[in-house]
N, C-alpha and C. Protein backbone atom coordinates (compact mmCIF):
# COMPACT_ATOMS: atom_id res chain seq x y z
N UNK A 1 108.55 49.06 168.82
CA UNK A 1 108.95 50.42 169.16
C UNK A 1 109.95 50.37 170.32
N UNK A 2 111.19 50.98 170.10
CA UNK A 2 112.16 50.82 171.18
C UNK A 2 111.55 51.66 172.84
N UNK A 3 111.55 51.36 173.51
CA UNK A 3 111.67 51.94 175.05
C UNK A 3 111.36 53.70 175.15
N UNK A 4 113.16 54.18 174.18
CA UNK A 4 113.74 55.09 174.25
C UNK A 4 112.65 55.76 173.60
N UNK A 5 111.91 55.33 172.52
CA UNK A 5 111.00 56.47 171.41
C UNK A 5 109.93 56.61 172.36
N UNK A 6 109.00 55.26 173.09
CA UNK A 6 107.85 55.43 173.63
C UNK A 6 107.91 56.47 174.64
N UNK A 7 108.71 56.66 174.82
CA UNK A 7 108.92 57.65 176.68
C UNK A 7 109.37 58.98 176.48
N UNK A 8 110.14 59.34 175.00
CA UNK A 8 109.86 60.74 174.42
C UNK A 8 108.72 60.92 174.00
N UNK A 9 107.77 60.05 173.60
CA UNK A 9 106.16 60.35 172.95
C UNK A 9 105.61 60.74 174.47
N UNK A 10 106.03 59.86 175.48
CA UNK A 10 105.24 60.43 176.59
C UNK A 10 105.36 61.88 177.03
N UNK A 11 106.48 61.82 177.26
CA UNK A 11 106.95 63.26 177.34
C UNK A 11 106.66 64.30 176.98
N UNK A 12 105.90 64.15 175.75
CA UNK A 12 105.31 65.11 174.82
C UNK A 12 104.00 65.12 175.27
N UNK A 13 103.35 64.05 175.34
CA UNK A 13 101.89 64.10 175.47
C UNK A 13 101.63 63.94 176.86
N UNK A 14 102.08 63.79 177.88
CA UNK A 14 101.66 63.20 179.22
C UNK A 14 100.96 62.59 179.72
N UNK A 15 100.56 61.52 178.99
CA UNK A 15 99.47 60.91 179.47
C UNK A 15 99.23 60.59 180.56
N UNK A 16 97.56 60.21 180.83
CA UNK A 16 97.03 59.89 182.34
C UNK A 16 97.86 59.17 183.16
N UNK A 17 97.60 57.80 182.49
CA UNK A 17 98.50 56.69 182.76
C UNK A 17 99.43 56.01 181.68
N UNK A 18 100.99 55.73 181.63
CA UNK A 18 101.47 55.74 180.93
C UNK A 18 101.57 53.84 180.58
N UNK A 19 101.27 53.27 179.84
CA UNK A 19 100.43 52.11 179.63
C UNK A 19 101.53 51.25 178.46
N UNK A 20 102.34 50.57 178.40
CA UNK A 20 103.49 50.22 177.68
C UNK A 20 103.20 48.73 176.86
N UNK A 21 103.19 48.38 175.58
CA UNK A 21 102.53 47.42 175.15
C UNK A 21 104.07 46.13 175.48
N UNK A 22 103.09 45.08 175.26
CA UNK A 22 104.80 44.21 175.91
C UNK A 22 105.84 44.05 174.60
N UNK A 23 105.58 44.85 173.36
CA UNK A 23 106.30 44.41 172.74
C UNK A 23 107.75 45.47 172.92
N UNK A 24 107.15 46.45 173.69
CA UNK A 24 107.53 47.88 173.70
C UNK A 24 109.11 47.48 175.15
N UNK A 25 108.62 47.09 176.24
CA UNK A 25 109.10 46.32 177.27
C UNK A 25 109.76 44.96 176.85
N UNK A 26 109.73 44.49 176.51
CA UNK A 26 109.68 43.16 176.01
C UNK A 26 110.10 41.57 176.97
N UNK A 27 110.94 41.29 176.61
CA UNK A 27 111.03 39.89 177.72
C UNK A 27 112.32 40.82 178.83
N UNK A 28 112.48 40.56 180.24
CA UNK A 28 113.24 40.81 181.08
C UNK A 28 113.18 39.44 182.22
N UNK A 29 114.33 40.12 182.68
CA UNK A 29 114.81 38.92 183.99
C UNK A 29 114.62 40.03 184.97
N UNK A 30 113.35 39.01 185.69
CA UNK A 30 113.02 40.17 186.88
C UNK A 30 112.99 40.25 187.97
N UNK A 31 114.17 39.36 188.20
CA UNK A 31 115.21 39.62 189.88
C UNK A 31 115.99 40.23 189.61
N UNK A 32 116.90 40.34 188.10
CA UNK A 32 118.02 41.24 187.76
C UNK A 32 117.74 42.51 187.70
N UNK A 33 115.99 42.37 187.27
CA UNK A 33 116.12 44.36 186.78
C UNK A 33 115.27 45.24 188.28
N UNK A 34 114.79 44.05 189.63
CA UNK A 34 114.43 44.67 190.76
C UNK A 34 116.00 44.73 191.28
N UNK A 35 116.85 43.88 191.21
CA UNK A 35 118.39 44.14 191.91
C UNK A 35 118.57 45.82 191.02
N UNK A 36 118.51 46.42 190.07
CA UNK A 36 118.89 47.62 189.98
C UNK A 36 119.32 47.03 188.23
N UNK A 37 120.02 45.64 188.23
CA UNK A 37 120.62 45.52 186.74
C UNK A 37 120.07 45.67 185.72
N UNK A 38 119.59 47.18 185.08
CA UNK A 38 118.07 47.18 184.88
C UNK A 38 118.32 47.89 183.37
N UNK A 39 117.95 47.45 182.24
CA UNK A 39 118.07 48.51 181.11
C UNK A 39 116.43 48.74 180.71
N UNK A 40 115.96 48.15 181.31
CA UNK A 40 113.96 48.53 181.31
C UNK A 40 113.25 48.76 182.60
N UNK A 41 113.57 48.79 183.67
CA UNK A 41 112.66 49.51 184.50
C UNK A 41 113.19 50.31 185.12
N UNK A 42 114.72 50.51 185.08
CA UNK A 42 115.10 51.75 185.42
C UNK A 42 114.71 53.08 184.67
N UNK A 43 114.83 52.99 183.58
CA UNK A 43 114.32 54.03 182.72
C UNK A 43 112.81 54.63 183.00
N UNK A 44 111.76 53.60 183.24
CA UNK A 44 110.68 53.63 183.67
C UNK A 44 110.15 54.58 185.28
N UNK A 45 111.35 54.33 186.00
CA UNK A 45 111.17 54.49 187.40
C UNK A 45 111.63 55.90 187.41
N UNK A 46 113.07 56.67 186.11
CA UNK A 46 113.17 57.76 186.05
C UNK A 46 111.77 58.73 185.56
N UNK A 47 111.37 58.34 184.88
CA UNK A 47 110.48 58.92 183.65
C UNK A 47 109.12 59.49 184.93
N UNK A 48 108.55 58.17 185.87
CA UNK A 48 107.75 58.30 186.56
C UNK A 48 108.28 59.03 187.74
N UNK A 49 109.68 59.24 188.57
CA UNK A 49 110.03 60.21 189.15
C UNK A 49 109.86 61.33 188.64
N UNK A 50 110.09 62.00 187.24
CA UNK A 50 110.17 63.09 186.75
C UNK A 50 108.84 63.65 186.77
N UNK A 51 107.71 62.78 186.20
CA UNK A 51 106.74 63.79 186.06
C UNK A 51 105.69 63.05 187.21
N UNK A 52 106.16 62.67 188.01
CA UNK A 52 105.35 62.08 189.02
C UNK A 52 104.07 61.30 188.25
N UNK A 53 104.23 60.23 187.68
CA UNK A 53 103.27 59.74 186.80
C UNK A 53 103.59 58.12 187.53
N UNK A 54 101.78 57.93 186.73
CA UNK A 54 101.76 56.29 187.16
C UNK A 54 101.76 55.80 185.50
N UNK A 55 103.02 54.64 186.38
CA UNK A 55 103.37 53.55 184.75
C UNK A 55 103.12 52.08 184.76
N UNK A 56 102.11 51.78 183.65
CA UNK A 56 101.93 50.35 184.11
C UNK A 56 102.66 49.85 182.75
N UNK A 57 103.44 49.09 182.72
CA UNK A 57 104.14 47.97 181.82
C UNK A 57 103.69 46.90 181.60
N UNK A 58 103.50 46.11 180.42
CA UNK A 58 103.41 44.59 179.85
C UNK A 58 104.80 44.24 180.15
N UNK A 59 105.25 42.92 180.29
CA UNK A 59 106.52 42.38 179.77
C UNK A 59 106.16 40.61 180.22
N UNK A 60 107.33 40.14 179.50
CA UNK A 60 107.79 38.90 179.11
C UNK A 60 108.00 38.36 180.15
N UNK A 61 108.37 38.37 181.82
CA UNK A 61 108.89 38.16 183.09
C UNK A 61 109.26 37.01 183.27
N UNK A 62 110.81 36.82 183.14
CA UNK A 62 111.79 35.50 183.50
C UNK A 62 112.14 35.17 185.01
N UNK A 63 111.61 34.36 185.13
CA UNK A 63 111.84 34.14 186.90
C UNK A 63 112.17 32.76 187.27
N UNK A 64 113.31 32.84 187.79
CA UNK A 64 113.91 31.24 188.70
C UNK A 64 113.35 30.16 187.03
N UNK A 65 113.68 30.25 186.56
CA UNK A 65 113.75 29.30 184.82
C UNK A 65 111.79 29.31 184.38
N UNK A 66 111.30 29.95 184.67
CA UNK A 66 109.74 30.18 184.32
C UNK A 66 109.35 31.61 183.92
N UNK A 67 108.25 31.46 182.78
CA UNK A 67 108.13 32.62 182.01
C UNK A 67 106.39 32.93 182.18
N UNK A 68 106.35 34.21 182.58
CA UNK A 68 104.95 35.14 182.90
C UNK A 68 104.65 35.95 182.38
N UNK A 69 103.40 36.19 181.27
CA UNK A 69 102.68 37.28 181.13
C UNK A 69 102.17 38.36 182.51
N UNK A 70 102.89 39.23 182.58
CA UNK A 70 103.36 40.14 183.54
C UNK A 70 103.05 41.60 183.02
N UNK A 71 102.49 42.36 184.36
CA UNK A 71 102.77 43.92 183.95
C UNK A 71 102.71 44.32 185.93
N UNK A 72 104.37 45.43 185.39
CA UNK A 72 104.78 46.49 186.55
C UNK A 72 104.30 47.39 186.81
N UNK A 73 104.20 47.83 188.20
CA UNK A 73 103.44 48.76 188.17
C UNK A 73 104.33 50.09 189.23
N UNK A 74 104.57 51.36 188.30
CA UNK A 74 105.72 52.11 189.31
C UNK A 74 105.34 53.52 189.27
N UNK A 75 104.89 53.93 190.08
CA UNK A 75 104.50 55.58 190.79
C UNK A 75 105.21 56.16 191.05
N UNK A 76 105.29 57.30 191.16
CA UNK A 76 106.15 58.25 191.35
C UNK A 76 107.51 57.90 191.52
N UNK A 77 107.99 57.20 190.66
CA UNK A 77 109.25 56.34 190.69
C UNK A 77 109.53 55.29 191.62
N UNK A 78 108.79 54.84 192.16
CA UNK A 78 108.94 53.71 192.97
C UNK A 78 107.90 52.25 192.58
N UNK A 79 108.67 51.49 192.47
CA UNK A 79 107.96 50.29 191.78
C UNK A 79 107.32 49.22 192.81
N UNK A 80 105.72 49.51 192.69
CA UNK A 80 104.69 49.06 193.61
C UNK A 80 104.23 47.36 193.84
N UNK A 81 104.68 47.08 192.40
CA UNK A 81 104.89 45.40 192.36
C UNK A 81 104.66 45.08 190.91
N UNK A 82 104.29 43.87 191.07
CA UNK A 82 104.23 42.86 189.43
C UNK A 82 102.69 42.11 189.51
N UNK A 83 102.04 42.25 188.37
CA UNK A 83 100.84 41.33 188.28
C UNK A 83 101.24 40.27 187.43
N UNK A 84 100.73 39.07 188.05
CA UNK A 84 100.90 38.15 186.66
C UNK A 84 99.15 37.71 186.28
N UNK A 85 99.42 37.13 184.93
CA UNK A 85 98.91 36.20 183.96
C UNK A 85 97.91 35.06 185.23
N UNK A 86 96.70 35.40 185.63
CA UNK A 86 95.76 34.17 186.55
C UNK A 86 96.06 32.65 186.02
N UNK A 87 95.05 33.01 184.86
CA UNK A 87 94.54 31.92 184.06
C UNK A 87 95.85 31.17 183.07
N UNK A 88 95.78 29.66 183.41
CA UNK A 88 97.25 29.34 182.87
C UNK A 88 97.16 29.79 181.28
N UNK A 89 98.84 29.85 180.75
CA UNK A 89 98.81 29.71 178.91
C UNK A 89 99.88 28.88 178.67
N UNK A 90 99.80 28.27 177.29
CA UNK A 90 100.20 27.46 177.03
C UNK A 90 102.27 28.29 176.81
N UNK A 91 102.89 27.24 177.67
CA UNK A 91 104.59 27.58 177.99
C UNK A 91 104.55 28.64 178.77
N UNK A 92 104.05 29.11 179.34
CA UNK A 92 103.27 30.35 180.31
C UNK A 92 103.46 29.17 181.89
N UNK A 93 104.04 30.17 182.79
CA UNK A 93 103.62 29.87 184.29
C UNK A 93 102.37 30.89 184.66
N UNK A 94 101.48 30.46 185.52
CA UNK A 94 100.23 31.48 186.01
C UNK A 94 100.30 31.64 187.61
N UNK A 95 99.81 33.06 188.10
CA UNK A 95 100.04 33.78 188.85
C UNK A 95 99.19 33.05 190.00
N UNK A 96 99.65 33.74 191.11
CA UNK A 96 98.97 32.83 192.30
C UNK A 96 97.99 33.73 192.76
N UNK A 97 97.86 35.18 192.74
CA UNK A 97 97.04 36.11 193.52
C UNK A 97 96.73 36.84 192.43
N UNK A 98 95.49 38.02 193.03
CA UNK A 98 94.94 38.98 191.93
C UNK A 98 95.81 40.32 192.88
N UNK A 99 96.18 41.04 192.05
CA UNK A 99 96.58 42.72 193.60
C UNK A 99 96.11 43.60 192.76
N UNK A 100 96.15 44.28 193.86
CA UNK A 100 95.39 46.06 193.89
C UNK A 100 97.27 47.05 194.29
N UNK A 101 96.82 47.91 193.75
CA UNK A 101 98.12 48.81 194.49
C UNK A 101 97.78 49.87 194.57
N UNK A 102 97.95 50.31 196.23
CA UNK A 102 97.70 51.91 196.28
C UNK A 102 98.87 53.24 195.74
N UNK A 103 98.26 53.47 194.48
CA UNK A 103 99.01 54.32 193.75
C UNK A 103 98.04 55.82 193.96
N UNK A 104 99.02 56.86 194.04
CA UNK A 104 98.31 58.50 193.31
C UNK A 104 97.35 58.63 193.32
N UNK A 105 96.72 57.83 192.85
CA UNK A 105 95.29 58.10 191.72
C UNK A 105 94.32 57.18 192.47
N UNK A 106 94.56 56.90 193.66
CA UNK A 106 93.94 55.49 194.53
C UNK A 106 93.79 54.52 194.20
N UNK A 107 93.35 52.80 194.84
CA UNK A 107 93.52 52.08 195.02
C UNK A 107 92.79 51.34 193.39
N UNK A 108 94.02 50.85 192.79
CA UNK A 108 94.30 50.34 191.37
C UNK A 108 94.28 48.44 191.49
N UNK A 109 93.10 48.42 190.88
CA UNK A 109 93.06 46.63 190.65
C UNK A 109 93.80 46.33 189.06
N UNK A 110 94.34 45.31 189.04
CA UNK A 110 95.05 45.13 187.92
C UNK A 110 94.50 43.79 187.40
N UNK A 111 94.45 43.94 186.15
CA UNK A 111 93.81 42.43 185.25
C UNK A 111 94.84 42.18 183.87
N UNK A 112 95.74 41.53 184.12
CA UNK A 112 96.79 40.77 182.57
C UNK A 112 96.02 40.21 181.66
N UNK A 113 96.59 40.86 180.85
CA UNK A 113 96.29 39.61 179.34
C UNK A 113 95.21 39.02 179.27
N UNK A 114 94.57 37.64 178.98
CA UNK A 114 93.45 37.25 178.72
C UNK A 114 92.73 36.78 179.87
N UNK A 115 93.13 37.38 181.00
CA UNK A 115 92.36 37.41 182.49
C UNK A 115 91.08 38.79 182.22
N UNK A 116 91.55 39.47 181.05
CA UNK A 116 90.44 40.70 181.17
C UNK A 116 88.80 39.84 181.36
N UNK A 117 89.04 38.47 180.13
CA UNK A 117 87.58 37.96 179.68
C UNK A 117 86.91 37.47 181.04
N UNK A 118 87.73 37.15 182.18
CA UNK A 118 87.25 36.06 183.22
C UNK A 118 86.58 37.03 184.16
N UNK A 119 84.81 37.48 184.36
CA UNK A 119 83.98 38.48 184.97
C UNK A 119 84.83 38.20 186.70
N UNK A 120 84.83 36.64 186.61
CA UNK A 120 84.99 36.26 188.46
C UNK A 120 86.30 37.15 188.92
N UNK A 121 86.87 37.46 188.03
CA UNK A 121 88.71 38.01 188.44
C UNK A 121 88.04 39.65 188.43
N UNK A 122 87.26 40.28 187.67
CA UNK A 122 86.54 41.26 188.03
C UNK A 122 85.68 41.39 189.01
N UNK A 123 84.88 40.81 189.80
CA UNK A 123 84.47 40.46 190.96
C UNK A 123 85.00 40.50 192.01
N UNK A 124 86.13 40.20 191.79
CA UNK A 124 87.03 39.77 193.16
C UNK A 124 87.72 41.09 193.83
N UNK A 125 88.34 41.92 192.23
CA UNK A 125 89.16 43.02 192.38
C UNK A 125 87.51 44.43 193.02
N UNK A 126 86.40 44.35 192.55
CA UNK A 126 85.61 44.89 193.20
C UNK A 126 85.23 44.66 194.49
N UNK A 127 85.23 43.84 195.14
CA UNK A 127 84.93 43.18 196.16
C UNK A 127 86.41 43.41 197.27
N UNK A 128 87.74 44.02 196.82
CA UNK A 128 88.87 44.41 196.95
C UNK A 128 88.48 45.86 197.59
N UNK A 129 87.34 46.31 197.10
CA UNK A 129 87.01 47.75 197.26
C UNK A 129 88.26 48.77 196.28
N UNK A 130 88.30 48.24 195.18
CA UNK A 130 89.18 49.35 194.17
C UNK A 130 88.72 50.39 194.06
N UNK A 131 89.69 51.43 194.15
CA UNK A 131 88.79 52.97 193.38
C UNK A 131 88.70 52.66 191.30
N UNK A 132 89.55 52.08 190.87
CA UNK A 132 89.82 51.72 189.85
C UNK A 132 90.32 50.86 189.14
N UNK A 133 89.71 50.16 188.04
CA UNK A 133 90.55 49.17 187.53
C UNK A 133 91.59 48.99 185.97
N UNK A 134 92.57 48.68 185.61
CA UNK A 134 93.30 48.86 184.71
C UNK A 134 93.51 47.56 183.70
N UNK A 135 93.16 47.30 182.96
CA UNK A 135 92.54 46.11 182.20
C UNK A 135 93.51 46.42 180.93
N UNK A 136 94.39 45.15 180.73
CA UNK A 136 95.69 45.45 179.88
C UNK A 136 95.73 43.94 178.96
N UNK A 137 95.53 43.98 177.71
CA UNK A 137 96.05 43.03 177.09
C UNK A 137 96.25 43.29 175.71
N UNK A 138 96.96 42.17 175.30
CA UNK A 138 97.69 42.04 173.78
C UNK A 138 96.94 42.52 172.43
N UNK A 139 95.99 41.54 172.22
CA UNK A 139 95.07 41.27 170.97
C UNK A 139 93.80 41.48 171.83
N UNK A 140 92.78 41.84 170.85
CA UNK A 140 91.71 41.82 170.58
C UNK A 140 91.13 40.21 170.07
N UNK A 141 89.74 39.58 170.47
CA UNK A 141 89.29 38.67 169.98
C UNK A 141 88.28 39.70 169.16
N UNK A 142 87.23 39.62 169.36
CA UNK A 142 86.26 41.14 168.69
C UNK A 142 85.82 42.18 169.10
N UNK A 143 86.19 43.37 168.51
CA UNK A 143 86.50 44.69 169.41
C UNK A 143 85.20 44.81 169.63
N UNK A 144 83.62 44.84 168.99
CA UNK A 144 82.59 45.04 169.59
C UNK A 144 82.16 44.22 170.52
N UNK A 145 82.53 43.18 170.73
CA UNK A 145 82.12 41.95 171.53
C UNK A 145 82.98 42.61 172.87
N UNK A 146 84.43 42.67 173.05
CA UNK A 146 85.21 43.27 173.95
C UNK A 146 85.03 44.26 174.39
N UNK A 147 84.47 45.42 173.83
CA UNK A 147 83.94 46.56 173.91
C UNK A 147 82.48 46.57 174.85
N UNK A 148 81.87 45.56 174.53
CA UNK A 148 80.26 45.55 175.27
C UNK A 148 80.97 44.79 176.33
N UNK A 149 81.35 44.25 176.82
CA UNK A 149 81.98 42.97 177.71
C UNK A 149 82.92 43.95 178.55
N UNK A 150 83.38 45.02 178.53
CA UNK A 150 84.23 46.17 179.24
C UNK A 150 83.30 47.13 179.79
N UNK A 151 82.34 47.55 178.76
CA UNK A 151 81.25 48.15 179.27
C UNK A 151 80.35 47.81 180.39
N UNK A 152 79.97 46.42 180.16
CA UNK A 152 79.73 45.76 181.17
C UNK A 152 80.11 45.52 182.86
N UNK A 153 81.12 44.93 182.29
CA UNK A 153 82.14 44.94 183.54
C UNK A 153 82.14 46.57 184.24
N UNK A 154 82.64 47.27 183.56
CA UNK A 154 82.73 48.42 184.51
C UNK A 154 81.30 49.14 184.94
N UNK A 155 80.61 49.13 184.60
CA UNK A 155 79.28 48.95 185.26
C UNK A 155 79.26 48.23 186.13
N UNK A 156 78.86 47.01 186.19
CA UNK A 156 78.42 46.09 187.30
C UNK A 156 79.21 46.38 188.33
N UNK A 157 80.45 46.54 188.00
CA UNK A 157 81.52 46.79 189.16
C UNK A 157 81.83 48.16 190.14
N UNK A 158 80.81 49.21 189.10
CA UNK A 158 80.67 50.73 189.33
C UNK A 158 82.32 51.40 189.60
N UNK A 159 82.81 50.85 188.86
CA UNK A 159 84.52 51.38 188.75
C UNK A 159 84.82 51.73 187.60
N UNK A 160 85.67 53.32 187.50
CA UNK A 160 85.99 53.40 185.99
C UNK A 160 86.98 52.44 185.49
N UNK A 161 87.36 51.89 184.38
CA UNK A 161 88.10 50.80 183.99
C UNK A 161 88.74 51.93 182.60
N UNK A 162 90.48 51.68 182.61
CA UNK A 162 91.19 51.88 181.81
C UNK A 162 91.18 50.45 181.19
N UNK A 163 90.99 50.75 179.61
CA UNK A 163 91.39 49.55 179.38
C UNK A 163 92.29 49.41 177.82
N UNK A 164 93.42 48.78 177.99
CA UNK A 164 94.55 49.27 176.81
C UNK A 164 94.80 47.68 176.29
N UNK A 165 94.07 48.08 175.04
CA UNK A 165 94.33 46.84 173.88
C UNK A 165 95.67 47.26 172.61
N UNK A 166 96.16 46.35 172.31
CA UNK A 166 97.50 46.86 171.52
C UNK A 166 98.02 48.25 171.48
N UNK A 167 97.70 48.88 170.91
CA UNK A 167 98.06 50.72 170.86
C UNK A 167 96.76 51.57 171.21
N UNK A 168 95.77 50.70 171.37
CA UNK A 168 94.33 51.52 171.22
C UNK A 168 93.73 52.05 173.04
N UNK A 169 93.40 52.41 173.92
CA UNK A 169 93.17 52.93 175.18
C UNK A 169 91.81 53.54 175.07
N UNK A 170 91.26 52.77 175.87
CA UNK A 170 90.15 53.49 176.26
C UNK A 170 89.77 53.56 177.66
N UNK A 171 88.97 54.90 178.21
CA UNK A 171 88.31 54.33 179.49
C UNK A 171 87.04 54.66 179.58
N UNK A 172 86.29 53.97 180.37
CA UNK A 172 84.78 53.40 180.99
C UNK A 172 84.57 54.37 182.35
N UNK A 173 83.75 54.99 182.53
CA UNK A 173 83.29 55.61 183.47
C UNK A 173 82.26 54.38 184.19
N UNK A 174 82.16 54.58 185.53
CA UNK A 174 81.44 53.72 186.49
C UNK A 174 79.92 53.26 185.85
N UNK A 175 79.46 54.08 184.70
CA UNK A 175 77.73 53.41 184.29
C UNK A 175 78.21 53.22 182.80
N UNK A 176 79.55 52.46 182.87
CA UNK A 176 79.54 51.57 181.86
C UNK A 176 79.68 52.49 180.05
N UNK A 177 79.99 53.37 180.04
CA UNK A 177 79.91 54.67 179.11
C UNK A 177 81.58 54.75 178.84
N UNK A 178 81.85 54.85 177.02
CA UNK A 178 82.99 54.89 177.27
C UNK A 178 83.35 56.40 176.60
N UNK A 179 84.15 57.16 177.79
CA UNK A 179 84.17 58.55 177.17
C UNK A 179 85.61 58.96 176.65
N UNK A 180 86.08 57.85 176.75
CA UNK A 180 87.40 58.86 176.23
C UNK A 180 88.42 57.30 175.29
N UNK A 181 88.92 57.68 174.23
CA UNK A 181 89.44 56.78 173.51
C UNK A 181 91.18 57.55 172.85
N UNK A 182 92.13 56.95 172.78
CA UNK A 182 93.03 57.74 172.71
C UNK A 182 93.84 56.15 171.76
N UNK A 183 94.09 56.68 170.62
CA UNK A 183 95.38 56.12 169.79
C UNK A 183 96.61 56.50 170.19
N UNK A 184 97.56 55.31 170.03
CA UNK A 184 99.34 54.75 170.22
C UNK A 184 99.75 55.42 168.54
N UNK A 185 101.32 55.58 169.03
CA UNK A 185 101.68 55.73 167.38
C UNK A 185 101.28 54.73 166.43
N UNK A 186 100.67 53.97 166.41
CA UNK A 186 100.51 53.21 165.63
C UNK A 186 99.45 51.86 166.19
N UNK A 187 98.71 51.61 165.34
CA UNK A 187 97.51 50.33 166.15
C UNK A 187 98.06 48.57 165.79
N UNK A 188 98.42 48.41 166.59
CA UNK A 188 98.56 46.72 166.47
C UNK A 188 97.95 46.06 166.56
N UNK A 189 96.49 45.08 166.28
CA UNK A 189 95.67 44.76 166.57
C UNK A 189 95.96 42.60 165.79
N UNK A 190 95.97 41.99 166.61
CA UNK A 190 95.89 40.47 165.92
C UNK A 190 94.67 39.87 166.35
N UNK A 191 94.19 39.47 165.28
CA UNK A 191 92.52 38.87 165.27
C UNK A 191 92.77 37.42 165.46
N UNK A 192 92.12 36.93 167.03
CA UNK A 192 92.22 35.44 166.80
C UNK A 192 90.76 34.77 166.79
N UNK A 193 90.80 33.27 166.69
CA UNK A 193 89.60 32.88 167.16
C UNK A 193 88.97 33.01 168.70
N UNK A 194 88.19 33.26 168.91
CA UNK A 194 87.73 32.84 170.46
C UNK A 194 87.57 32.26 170.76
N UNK A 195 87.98 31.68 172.09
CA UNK A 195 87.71 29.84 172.66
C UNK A 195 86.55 29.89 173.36
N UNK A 196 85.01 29.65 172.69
CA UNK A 196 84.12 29.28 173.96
C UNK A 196 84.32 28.82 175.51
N UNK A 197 85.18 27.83 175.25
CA UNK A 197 85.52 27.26 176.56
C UNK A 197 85.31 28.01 177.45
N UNK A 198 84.67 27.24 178.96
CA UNK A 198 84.75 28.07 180.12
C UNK A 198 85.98 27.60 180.83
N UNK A 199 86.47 28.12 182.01
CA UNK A 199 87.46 28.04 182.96
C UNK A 199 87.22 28.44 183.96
N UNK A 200 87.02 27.62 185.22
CA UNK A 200 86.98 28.38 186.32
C UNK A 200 87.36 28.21 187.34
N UNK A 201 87.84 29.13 188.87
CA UNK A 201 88.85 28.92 189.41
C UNK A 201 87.90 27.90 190.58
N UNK A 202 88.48 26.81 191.26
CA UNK A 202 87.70 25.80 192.29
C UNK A 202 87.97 26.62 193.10
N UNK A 203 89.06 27.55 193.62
CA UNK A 203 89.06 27.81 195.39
C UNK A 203 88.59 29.29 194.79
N UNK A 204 88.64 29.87 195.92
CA UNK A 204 88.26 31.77 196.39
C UNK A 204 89.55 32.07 195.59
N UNK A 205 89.33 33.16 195.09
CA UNK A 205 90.02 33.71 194.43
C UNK A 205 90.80 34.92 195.19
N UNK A 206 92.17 34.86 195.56
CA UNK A 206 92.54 35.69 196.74
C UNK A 206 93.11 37.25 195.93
N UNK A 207 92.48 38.28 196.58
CA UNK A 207 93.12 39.75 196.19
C UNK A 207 93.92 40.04 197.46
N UNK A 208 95.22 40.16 196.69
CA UNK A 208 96.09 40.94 197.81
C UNK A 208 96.75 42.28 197.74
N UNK A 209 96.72 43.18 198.71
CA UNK A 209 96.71 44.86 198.51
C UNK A 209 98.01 44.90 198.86
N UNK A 210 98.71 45.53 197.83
CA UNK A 210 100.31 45.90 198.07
C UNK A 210 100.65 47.02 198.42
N UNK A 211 101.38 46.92 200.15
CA UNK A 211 101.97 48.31 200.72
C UNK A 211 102.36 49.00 200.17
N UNK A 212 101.96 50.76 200.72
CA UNK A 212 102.13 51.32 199.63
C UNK A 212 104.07 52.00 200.44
């Protein structure tokens, strides 16, 4: 879906939080498009000036010759920072910190891509003291399995959790209850296997809160 269509759908509907899948964003160079040289987050930064909305983005993020599962995060038109990807992936660089950003809607913990599964990266962002957390990735492994495992999490953590799988959005109220579910033009959903494997991080896992 081009940029241009997703952000007239917004327009129409206004959503809470405006939540962009990475295919939608797609790969960018992202010293060129914070210098201003921007044909994707400028558009973004208008859209969220206009209706004073918070926008969180997926994208592709090209940096100094290394590539990141990444999502932006820009309030009231001003762009609050970048989360990356924790847990390494394969041709993937991985992120050094977990952040929170004080946006609008108060203090927002952010979780990429297949960092949603890792509870300790949820831990950490609670322990951050978040008012809320925003839980963003690609595919689905199994939506009931993911579904109880979100439920979870936002319980234990007593934080409501947005959480946006391909086109599909849902959010979790603090006792783990999910009350509100909202379809994308269209559902993208890719079924993979799940890797038992555990992973886990040896040092403290650092959350850092980005000025607002």
């Amino acid at each position: 879906m081009p940029l241009s269509v997703a952000l007239e759908y917004a327009e129409d509907s206004r959503p809470e939080i405006l939540c962009l899948h990475r295919s939608v964003a797609g790969r960018v160079d992202l010293r060129a498009e914070l210098r201003g040289d921007s044909d994707t987050i400028l558009p973004l930064m208008r859209y969220s000036a206009r209706y004073g909305a918070l926008v969180v983005a997926a994208v592709r993020a090209a940096v100094d010759g290394g590539e990141f599962n990444s999502a932006i995060v820009i309030d009231k038109g001003k762009v609050l920072g970048v989360s990356d990807q924790m847990f390494p992936q394969k041709g993937l660089q991985n992120g050094a910190c977990m952040r929170c950003y004080r946006t609008s809607a108060g203090l927002m913990g952010l979780i990429v891509s297949d960092d949603i599964r890792r509870p300790q990266l949820w831990h950490a962002l609670s322990k951050a003291k978040s008012d809320f957390i925003f839980a963003f990735d690609e595919k689905v492994f199994d939506e009931t399995r993911d579904n109880a495992f979100l439920q979870s999490m936002s319980y234990c953590c007593g934080l409501t959790v947005y959480a946006h799988f391909c086109d599909l959005s849902h959010r979790y109220n603090c006792f783990g209850k999910c009350d509100d579910t909202e379809y994308g033009l269209s559902r993208r959903m890719t079924f993979v296997t799940h890797k038992k494997t555990s992973c886990f991080f040896s040092d403290t896992i650092k959350v850092y809160v980005e000025k607002p």
